[in-house]
PDB file of N, CA and C in Angstrom:
ATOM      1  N   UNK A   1    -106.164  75.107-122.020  1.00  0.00           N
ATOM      2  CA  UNK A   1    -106.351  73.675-122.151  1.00  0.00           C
ATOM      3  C   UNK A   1    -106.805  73.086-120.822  1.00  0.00           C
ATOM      4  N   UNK A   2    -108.132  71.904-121.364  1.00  0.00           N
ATOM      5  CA  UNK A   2    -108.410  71.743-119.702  1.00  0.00           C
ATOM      6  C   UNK A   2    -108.036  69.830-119.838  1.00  0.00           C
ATOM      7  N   UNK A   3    -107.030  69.423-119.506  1.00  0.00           N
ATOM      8  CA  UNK A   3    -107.094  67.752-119.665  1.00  0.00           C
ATOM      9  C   UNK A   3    -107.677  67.161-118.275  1.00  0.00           C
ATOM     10  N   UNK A   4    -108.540  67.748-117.172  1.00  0.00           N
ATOM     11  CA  UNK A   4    -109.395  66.958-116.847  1.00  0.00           C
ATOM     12  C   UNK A   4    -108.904  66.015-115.851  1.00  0.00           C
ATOM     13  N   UNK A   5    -108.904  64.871-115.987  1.00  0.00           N
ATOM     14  CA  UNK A   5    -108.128  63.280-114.911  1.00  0.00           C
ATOM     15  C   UNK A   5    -107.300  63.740-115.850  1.00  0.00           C
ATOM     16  N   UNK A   6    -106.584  63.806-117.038  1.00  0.00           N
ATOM     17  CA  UNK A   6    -105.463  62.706-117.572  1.00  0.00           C
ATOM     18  C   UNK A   6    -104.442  64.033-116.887  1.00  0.00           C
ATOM     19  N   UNK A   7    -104.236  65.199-116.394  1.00  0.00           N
ATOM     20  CA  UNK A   7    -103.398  65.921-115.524  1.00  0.00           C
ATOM     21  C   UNK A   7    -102.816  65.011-114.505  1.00  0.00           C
ATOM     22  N   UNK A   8    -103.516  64.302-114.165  1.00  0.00           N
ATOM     23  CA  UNK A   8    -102.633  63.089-112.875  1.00  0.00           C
ATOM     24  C   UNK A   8    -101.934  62.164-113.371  1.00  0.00           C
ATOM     25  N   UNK A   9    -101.833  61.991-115.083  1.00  0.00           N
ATOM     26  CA  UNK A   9    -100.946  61.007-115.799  1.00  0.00           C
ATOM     27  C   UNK A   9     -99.498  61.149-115.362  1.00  0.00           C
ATOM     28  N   UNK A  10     -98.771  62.268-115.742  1.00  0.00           N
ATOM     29  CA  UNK A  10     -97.439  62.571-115.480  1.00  0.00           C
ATOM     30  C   UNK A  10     -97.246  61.955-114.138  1.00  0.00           C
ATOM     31  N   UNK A  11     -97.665  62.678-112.847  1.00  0.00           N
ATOM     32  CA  UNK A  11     -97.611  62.375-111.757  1.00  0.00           C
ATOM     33  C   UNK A  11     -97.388  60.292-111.486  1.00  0.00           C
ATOM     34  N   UNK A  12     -98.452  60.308-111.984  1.00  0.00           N
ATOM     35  CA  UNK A  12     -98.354  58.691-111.772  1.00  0.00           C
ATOM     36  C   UNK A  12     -97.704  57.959-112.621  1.00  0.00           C
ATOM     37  N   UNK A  13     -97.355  58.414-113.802  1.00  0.00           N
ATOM     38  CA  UNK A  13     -95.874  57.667-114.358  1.00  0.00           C
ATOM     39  C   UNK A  13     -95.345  57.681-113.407  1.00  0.00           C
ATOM     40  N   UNK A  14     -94.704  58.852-113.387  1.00  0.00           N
ATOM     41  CA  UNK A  14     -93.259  59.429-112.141  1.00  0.00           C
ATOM     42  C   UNK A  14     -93.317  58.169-111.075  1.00  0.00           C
ATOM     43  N   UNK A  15     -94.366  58.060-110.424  1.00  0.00           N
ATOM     44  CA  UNK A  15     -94.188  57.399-109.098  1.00  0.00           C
ATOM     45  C   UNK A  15     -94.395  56.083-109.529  1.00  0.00           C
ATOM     46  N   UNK A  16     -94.960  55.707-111.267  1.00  0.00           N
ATOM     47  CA  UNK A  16     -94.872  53.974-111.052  1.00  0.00           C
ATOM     48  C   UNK A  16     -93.564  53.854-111.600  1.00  0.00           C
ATOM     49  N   UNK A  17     -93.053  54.446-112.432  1.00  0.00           N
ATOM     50  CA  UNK A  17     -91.440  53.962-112.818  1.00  0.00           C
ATOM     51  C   UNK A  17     -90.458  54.146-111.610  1.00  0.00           C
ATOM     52  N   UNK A  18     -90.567  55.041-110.891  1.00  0.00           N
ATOM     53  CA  UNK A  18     -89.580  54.967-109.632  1.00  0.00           C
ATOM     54  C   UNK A  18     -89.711  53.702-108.964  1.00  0.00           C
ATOM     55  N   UNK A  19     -90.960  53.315-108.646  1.00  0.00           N
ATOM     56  CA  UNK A  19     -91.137  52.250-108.286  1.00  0.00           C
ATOM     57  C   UNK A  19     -91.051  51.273-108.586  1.00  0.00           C
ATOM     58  N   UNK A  20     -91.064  50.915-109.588  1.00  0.00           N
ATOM     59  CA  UNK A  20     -90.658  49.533-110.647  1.00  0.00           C
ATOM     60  C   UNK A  20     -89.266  49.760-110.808  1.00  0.00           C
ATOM     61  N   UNK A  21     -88.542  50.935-111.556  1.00  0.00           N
ATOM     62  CA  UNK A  21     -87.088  51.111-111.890  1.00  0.00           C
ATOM     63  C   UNK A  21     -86.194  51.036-110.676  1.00  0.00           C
ATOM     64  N   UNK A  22     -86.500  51.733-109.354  1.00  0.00           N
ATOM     65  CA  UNK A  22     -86.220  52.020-108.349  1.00  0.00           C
ATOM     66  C   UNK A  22     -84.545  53.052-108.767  1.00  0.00           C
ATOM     67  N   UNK A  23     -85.168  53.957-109.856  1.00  0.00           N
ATOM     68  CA  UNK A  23     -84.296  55.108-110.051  1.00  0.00           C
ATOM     69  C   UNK A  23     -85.329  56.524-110.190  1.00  0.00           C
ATOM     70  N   UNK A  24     -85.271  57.414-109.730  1.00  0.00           N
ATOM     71  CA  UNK A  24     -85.848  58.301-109.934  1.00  0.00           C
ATOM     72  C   UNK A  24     -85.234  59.475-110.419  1.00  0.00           C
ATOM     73  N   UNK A  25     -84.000  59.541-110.920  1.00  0.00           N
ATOM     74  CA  UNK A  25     -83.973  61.043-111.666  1.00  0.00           C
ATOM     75  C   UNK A  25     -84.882  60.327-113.148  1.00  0.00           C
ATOM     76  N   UNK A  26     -84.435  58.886-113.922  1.00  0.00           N
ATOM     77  CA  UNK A  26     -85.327  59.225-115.422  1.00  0.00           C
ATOM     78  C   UNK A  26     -86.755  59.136-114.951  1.00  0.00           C
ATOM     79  N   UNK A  27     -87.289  58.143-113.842  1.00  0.00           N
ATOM     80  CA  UNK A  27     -88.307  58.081-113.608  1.00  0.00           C
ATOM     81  C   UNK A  27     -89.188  60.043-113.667  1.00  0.00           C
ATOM     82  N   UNK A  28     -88.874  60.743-113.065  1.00  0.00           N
ATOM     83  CA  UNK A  28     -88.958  62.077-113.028  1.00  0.00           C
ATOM     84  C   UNK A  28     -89.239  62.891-113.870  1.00  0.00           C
ATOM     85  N   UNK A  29     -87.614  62.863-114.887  1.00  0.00           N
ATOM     86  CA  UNK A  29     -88.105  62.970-115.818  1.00  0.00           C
ATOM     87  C   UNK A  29     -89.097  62.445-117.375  1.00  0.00           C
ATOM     88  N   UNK A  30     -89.311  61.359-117.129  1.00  0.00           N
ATOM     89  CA  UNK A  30     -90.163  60.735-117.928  1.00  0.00           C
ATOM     90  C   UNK A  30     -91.921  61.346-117.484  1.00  0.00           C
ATOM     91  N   UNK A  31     -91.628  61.718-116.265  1.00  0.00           N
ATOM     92  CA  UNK A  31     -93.590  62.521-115.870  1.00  0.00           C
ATOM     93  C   UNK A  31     -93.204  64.293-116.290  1.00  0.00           C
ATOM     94  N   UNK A  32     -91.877  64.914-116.515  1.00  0.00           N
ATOM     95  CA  UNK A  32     -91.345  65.789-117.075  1.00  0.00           C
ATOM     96  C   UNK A  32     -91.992  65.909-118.794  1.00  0.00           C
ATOM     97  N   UNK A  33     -91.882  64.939-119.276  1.00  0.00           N
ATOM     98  CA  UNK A  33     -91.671  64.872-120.559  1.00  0.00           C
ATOM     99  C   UNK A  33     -93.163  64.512-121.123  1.00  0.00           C
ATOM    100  N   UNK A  34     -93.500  63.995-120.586  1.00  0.00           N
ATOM    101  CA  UNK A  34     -95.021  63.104-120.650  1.00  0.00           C
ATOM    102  C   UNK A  34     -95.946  65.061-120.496  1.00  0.00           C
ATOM    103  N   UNK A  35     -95.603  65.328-119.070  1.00  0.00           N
ATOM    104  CA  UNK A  35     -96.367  66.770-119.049  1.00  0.00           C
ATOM    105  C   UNK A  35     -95.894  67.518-120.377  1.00  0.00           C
ATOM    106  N   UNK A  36     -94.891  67.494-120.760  1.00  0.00           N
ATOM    107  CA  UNK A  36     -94.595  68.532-121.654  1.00  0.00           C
ATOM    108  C   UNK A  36     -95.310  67.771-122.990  1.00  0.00           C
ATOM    109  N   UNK A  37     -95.507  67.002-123.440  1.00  0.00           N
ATOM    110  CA  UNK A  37     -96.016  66.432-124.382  1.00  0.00           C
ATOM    111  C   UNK A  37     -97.472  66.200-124.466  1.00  0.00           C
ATOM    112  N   UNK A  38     -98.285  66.542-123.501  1.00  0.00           N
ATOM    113  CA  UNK A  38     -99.331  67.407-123.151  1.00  0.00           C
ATOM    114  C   UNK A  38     -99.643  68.194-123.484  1.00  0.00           C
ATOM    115  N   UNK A  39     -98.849  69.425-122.650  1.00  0.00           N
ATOM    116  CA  UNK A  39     -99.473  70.639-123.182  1.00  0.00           C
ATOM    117  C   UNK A  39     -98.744  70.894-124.500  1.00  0.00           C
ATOM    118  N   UNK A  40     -98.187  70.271-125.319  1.00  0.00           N
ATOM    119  CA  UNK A  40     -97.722  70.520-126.873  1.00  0.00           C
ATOM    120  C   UNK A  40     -98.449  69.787-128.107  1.00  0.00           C
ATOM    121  N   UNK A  41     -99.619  69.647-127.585  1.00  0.00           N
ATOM    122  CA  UNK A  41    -100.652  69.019-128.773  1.00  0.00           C
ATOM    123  C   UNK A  41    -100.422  67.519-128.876  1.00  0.00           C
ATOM    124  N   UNK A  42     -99.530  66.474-127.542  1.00  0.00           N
ATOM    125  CA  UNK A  42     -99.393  65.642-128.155  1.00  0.00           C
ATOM    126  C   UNK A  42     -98.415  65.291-128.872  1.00  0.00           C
ATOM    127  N   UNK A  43     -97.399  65.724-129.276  1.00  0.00           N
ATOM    128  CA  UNK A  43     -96.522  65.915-129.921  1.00  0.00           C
ATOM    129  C   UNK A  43     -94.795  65.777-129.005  1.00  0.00           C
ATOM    130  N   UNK A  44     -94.693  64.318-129.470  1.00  0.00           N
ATOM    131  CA  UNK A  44     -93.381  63.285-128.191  1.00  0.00           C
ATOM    132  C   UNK A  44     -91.702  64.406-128.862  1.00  0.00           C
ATOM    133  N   UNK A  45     -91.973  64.567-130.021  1.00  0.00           N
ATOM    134  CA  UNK A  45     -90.961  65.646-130.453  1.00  0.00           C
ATOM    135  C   UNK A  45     -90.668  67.031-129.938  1.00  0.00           C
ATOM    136  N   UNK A  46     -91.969  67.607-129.390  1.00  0.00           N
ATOM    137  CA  UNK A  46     -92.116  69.404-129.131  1.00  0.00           C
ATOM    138  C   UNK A  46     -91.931  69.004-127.340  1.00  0.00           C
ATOM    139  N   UNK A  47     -92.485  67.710-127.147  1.00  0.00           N
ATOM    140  CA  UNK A  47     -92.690  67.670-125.708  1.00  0.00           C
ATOM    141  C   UNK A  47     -91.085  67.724-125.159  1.00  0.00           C
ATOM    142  N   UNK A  48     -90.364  66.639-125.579  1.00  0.00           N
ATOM    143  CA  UNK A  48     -88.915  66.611-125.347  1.00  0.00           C
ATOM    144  C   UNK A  48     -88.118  67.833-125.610  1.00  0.00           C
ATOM    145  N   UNK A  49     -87.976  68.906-126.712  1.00  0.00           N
ATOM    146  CA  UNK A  49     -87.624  69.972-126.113  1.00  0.00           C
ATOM    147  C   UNK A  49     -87.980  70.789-125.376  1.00  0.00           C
ATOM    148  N   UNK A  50     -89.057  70.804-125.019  1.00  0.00           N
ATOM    149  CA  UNK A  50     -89.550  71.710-124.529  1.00  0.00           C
ATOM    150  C   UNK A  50     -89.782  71.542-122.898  1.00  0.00           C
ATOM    151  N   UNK A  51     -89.663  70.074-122.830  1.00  0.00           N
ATOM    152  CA  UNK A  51     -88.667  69.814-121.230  1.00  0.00           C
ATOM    153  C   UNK A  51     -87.208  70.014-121.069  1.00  0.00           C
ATOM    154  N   UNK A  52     -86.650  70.141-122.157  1.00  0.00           N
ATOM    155  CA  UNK A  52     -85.165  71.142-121.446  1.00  0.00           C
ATOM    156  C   UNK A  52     -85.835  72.958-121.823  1.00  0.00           C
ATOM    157  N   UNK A  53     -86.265  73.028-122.613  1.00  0.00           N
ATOM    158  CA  UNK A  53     -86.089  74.712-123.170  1.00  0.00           C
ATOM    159  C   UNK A  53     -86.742  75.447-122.241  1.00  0.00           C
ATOM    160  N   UNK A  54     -88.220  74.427-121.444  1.00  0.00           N
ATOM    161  CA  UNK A  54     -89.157  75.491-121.059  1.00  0.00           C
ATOM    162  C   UNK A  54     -88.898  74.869-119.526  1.00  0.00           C
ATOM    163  N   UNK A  55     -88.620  73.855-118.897  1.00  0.00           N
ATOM    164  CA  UNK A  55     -88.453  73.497-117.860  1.00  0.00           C
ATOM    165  C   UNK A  55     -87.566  73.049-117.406  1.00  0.00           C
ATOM    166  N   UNK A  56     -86.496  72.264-117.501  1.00  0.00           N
ATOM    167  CA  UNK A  56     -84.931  71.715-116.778  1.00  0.00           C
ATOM    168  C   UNK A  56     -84.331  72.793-116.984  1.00  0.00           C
ATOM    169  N   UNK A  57     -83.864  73.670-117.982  1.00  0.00           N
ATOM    170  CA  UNK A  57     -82.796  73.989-118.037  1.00  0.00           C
ATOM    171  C   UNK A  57     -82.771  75.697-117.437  1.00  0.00           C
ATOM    172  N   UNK A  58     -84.080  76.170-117.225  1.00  0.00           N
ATOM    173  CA  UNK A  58     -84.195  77.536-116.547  1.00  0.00           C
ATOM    174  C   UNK A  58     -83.973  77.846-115.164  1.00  0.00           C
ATOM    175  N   UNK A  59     -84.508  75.949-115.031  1.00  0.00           N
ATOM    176  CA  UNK A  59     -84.681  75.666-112.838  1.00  0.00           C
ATOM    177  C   UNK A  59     -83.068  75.521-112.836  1.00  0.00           C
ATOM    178  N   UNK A  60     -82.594  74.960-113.618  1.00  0.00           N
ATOM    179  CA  UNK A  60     -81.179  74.498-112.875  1.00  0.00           C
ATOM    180  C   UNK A  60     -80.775  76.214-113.224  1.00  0.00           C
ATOM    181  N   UNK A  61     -80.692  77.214-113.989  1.00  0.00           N
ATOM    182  CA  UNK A  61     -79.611  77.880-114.243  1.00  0.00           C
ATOM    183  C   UNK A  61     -80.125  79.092-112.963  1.00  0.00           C
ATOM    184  N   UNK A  62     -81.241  78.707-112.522  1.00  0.00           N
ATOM    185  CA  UNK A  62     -81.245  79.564-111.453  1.00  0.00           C
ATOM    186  C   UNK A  62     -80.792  79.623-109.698  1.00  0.00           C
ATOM    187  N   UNK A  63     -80.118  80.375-109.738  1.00  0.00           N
ATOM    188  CA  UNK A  63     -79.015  80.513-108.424  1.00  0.00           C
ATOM    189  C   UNK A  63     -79.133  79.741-107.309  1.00  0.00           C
ATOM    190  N   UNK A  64     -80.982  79.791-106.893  1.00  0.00           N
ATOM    191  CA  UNK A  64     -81.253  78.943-105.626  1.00  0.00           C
ATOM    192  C   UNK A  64     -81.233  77.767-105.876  1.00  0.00           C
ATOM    193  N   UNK A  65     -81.371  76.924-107.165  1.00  0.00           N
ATOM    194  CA  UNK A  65     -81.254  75.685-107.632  1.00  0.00           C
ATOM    195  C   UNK A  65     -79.525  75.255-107.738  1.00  0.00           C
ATOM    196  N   UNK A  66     -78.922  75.923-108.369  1.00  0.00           N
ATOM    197  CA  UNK A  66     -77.757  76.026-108.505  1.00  0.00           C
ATOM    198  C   UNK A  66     -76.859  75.604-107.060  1.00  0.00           C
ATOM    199  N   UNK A  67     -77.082  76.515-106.511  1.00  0.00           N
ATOM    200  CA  UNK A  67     -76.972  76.317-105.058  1.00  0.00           C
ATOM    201  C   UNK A  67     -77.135  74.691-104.532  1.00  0.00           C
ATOM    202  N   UNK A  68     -78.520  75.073-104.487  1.00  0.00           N
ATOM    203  CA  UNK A  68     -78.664  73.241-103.878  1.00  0.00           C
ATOM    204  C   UNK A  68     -78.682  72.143-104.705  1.00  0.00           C
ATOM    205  N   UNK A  69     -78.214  72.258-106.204  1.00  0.00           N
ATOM    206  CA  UNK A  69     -77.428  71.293-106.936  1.00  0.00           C
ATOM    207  C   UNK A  69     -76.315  70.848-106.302  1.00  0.00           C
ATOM    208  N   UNK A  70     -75.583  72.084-106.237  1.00  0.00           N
ATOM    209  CA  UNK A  70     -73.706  72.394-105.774  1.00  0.00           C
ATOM    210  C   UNK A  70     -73.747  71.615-104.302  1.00  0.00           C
ATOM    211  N   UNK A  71     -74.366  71.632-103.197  1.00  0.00           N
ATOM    212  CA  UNK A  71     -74.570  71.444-101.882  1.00  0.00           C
ATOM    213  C   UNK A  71     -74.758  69.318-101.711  1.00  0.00           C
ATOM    214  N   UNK A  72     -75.784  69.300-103.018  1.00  0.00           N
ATOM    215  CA  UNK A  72     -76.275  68.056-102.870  1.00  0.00           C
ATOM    216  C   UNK A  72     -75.049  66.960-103.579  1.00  0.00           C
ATOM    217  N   UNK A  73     -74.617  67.688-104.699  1.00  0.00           N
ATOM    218  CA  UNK A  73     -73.184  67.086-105.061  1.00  0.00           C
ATOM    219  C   UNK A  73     -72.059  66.679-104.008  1.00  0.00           C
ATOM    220  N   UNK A  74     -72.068  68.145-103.663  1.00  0.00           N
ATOM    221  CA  UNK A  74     -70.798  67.855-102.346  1.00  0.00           C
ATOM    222  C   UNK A  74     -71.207  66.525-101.583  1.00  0.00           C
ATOM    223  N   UNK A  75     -72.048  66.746-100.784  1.00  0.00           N
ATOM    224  CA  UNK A  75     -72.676  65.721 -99.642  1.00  0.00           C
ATOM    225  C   UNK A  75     -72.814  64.334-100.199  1.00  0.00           C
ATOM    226  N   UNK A  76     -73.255  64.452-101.925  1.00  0.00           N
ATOM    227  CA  UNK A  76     -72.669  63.126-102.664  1.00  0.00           C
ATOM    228  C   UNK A  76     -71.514  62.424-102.417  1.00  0.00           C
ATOM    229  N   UNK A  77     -70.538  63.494-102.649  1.00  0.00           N
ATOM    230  CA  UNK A  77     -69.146  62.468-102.550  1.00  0.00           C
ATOM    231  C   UNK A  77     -68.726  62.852-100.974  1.00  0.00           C
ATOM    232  N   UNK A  78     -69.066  63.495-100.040  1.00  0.00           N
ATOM    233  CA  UNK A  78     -68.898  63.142 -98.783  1.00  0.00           C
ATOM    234  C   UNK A  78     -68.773  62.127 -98.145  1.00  0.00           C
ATOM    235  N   UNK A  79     -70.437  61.369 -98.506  1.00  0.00           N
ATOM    236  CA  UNK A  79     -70.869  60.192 -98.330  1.00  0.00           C
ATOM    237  C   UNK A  79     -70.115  58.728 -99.103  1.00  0.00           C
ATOM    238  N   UNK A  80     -69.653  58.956-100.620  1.00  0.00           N
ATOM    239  CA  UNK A  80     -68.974  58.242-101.168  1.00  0.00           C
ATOM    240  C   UNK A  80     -67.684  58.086-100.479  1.00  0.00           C
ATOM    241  N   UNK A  81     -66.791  58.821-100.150  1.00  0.00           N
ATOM    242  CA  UNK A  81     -65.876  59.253 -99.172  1.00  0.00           C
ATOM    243  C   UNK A  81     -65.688  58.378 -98.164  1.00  0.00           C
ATOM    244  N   UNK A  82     -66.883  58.356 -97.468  1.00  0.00           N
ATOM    245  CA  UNK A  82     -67.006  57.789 -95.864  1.00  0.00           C
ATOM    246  C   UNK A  82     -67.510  56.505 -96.445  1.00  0.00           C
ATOM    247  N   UNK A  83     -68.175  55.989 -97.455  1.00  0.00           N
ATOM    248  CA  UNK A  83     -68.203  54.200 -98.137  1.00  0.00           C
ATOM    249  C   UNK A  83     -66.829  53.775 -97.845  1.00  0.00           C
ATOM    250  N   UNK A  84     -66.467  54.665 -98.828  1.00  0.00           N
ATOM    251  CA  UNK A  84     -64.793  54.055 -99.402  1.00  0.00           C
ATOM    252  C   UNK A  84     -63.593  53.594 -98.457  1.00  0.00           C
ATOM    253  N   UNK A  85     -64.248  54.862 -96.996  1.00  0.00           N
ATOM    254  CA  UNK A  85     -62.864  54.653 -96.010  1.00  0.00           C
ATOM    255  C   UNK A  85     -63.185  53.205 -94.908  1.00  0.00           C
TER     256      UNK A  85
END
């Protein structure tokens, strides 16, 4: 499949909803989902699983991700920690 310009769609969701929402994990995943609904004919049903089946859920279960999930959590409530005191 060759989509040409509209390949920079995802991308530029991502960065206008972060920017407007000023949240970026859905912002993220919404250029997640948008790509996956792409390469699935178009199809907002195949695209959404297939951003957990074929992409979220393989990156997180792998160790080096895992890892710096676990790391970025901690340092989460580190920081919450040092608000609070």
């Amino acid at each position: 499949m060759d989509f040409g310009i509209l390949s920079l769609l995802p991308p530029v969701l991502a960065i206008v909803l972060a920017i407007i929402t000023r949240n970026v994990i859905p912002a993220l995943f919404a250029g997640v989902w948008l790509g996956a609904t792409m390469v699935h004919d178009w199809n907002p049903l195949m695209g959404l699983y297939a951003s957990f089946s074929e992409f979220i859920l393989p990156n997180v279960g792998d160790p080096w991700s895992s890892t710096v999930l676990i790391y970025c959590g901690i340092f989460g409530v580190l920081i919450t920690v040092l608000q609070k005191t």
